[in-house]
C-alpha atoms as a PDB file:
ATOM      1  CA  UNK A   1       0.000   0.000   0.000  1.00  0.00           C
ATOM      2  CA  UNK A   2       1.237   3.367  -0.961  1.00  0.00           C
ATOM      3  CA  UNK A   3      -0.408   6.430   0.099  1.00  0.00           C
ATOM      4  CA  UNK A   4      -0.870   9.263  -2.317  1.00  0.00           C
ATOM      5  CA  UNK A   5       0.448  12.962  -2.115  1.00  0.00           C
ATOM      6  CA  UNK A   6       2.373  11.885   0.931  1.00  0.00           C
ATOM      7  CA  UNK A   7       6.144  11.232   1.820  1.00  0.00           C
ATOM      8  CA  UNK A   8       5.048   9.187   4.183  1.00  0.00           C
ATOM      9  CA  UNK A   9       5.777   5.658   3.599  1.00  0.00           C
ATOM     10  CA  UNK A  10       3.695   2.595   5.737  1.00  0.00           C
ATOM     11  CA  UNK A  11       5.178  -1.009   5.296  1.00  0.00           C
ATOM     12  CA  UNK A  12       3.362  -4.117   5.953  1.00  0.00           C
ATOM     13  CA  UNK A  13       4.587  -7.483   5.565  1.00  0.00           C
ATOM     14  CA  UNK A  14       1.379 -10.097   4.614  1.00  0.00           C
ATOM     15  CA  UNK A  15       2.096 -12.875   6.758  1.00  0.00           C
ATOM     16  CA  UNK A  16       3.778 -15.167   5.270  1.00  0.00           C
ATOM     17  CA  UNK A  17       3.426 -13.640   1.955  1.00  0.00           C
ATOM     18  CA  UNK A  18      -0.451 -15.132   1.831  1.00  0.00           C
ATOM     19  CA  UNK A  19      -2.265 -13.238  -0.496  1.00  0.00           C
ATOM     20  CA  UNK A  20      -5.798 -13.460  -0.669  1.00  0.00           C
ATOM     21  CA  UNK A  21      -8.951 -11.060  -0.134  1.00  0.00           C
ATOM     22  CA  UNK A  22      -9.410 -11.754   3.327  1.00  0.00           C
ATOM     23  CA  UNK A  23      -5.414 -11.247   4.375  1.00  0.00           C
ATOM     24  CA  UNK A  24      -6.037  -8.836   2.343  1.00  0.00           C
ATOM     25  CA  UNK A  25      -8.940  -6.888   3.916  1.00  0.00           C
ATOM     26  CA  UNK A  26      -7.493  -7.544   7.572  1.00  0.00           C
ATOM     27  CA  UNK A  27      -4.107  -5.151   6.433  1.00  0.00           C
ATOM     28  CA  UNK A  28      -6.702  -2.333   4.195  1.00  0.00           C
ATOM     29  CA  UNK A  29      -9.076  -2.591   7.596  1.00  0.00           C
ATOM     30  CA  UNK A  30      -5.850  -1.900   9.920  1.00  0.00           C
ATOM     31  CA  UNK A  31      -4.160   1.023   8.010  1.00  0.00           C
ATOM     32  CA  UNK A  32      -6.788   2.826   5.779  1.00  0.00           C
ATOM     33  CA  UNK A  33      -9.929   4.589   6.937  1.00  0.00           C
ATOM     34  CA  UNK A  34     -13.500   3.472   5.916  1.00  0.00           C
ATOM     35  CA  UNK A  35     -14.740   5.729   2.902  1.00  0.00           C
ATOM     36  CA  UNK A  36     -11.207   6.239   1.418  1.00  0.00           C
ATOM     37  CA  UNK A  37     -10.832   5.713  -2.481  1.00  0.00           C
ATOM     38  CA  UNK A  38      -8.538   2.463  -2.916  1.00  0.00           C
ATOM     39  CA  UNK A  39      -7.118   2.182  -6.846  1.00  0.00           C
ATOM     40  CA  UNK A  40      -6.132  -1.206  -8.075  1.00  0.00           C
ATOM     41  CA  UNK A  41      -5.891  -3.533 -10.700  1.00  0.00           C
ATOM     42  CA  UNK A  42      -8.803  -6.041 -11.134  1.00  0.00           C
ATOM     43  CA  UNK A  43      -7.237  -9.185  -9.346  1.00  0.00           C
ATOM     44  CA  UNK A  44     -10.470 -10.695  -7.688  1.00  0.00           C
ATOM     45  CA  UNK A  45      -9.494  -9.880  -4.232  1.00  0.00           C
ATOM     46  CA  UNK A  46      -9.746  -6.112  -4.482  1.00  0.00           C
ATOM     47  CA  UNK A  47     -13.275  -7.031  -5.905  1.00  0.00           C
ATOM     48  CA  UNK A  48     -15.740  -6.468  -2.796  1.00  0.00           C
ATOM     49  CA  UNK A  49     -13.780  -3.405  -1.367  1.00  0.00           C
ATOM     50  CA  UNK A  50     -16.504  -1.523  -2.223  1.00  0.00           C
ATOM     51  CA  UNK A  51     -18.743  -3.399   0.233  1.00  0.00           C
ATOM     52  CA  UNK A  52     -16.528  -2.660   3.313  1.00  0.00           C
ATOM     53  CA  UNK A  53     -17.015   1.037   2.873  1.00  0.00           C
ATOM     54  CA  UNK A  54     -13.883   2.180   0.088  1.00  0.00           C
ATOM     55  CA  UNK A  55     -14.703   3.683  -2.904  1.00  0.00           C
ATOM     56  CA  UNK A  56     -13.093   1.279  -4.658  1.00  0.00           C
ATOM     57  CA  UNK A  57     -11.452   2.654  -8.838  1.00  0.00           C
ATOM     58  CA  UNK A  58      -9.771  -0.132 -11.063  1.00  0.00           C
ATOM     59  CA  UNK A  59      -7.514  -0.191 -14.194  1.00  0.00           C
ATOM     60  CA  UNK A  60      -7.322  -3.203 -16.490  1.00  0.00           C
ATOM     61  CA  UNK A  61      -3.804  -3.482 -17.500  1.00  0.00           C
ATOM     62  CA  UNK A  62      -4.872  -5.789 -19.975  1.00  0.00           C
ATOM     63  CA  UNK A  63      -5.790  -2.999 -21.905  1.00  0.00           C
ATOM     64  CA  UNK A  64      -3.989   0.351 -20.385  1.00  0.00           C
ATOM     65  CA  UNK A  65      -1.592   1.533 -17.489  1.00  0.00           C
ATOM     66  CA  UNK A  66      -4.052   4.718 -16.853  1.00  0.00           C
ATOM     67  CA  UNK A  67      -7.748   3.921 -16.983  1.00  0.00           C
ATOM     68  CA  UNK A  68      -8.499   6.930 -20.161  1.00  0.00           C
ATOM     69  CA  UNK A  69     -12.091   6.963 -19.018  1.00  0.00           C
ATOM     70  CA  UNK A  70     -11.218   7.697 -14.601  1.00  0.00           C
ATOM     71  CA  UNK A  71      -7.878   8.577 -14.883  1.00  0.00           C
ATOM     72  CA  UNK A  72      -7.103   5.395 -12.421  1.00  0.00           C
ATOM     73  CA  UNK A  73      -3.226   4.110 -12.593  1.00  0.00           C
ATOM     74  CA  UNK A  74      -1.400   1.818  -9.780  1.00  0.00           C
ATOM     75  CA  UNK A  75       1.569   3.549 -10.996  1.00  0.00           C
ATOM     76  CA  UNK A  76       2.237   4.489  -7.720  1.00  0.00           C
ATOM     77  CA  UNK A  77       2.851   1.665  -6.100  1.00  0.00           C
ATOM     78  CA  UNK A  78       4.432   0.399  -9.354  1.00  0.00           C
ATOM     79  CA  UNK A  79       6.881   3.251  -9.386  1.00  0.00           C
ATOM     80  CA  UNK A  80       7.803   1.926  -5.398  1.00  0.00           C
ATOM     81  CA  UNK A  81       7.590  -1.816  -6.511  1.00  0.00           C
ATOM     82  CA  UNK A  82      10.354  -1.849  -9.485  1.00  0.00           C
ATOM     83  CA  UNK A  83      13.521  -0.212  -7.922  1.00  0.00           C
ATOM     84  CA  UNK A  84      13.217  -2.359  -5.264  1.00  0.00           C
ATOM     85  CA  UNK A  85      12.699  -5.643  -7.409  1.00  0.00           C
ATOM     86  CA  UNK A  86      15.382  -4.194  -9.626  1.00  0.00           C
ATOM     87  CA  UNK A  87      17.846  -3.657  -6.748  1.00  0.00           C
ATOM     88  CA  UNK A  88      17.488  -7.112  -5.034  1.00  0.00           C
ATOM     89  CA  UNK A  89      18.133  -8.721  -8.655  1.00  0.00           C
ATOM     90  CA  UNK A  90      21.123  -6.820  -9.047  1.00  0.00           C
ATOM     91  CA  UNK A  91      22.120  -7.361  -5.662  1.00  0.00           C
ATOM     92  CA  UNK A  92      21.751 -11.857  -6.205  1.00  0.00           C
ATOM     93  CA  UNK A  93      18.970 -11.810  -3.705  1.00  0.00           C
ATOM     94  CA  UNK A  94      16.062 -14.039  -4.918  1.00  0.00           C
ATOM     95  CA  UNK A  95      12.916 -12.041  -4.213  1.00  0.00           C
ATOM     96  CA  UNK A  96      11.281 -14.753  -1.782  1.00  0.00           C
ATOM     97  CA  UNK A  97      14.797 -14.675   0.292  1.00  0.00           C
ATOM     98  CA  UNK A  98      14.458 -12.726   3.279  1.00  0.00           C
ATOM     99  CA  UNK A  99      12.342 -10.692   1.113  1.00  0.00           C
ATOM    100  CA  UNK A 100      10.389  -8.512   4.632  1.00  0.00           C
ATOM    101  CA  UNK A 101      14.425  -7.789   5.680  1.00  0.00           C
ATOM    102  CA  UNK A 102      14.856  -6.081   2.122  1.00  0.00           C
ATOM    103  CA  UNK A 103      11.835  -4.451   1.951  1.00  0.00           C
ATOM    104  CA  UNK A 104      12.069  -2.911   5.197  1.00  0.00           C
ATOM    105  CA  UNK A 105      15.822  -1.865   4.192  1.00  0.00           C
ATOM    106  CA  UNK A 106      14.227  -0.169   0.843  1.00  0.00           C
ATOM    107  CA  UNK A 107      11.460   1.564   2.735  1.00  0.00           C
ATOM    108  CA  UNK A 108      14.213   3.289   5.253  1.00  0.00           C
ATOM    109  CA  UNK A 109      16.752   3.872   2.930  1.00  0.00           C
ATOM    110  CA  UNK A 110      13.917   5.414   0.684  1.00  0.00           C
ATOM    111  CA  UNK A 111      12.212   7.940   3.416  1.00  0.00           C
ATOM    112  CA  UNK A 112      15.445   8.911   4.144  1.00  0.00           C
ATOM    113  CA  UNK A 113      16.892   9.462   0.648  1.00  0.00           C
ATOM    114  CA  UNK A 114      17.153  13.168   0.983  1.00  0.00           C
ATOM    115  CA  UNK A 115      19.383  13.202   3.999  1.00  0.00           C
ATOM    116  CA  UNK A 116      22.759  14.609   4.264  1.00  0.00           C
ATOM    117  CA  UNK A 117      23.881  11.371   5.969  1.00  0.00           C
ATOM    118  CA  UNK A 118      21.977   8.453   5.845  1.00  0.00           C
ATOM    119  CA  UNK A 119      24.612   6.457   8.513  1.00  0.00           C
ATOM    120  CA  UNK A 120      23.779   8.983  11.122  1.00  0.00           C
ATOM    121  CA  UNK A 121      20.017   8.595  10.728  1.00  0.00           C
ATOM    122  CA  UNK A 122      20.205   5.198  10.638  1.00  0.00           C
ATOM    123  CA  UNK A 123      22.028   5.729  14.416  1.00  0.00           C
ATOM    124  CA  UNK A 124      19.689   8.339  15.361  1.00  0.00           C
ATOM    125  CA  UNK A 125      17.067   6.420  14.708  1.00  0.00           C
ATOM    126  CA  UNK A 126      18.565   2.982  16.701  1.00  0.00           C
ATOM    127  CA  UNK A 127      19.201   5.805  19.780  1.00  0.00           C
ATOM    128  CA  UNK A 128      15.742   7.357  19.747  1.00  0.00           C
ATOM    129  CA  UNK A 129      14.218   3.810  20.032  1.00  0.00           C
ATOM    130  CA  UNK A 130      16.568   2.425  22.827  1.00  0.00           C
ATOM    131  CA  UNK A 131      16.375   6.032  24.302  1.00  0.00           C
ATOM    132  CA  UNK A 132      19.835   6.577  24.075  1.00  0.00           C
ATOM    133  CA  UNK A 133      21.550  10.352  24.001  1.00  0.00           C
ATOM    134  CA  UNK A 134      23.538  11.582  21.360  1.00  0.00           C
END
């Protein structure tokens, strides 16, 4: 999941990479509020969104990347998706091999892009959650 106009970044691991509607529902349910629009493609387990209380707009990528009629893309999430398939493959690291480790190493690294030096947020960040002064 990838929220739009944000810089925030949320990361959720399915449990043990089970992916069906109701895994699926449980992690929407947790993180996104009731009466937010969800975009997707049409796999089948997006398809009753609508009747837990999301406004629910699809693309078929069968046919097109942005739907021309809604204006509904997943490029979003695509756009976070490739670089990190792209860097594991480059990297020899099968993408079901410690897979949550990388992901979560992506998702820092990439909310944190922008800083002067990444090593000493990385330590700031391992002090502020063991409470530790700089």
């Amino acid at each position: 999941m990838v929220e739009r106009n944000s810089s925030n970044y949320r990361l959720e691991i399915c449990p043990g990479n089970k992916r069906d509607a109701w895994t699926l529902l449980e992690l929407i349910e947790k993180h996104v509020e009731p009466g937010t629009t969800i975009y997707s493609d049409l796999w089948r387990g997006y398809r009753n969104l609508g009747q837990h209380g999301y406004y629910h707009g699809t693309v078929n990528h069968s046919y097109n990347f942005v739907d021309p009629a809604s204006g509904v893309h997943t490029n979003t999430v695509e756009s976070n998706w490739r670089p990190l398939k792209n860097r594991m493959e480059r990297g020899g690291v099968g993408l079901h091999k410690n897979f949550a480790h990388h992901l979560c190493e992506y998702m820092w690294l990439r909310s944190h892009k922008n800083d002067h030096d990444v090593f000493m947020s990385f330590i700031n960040a391992i002090a502020g959650i063991y409470n530790v002064d700089n």
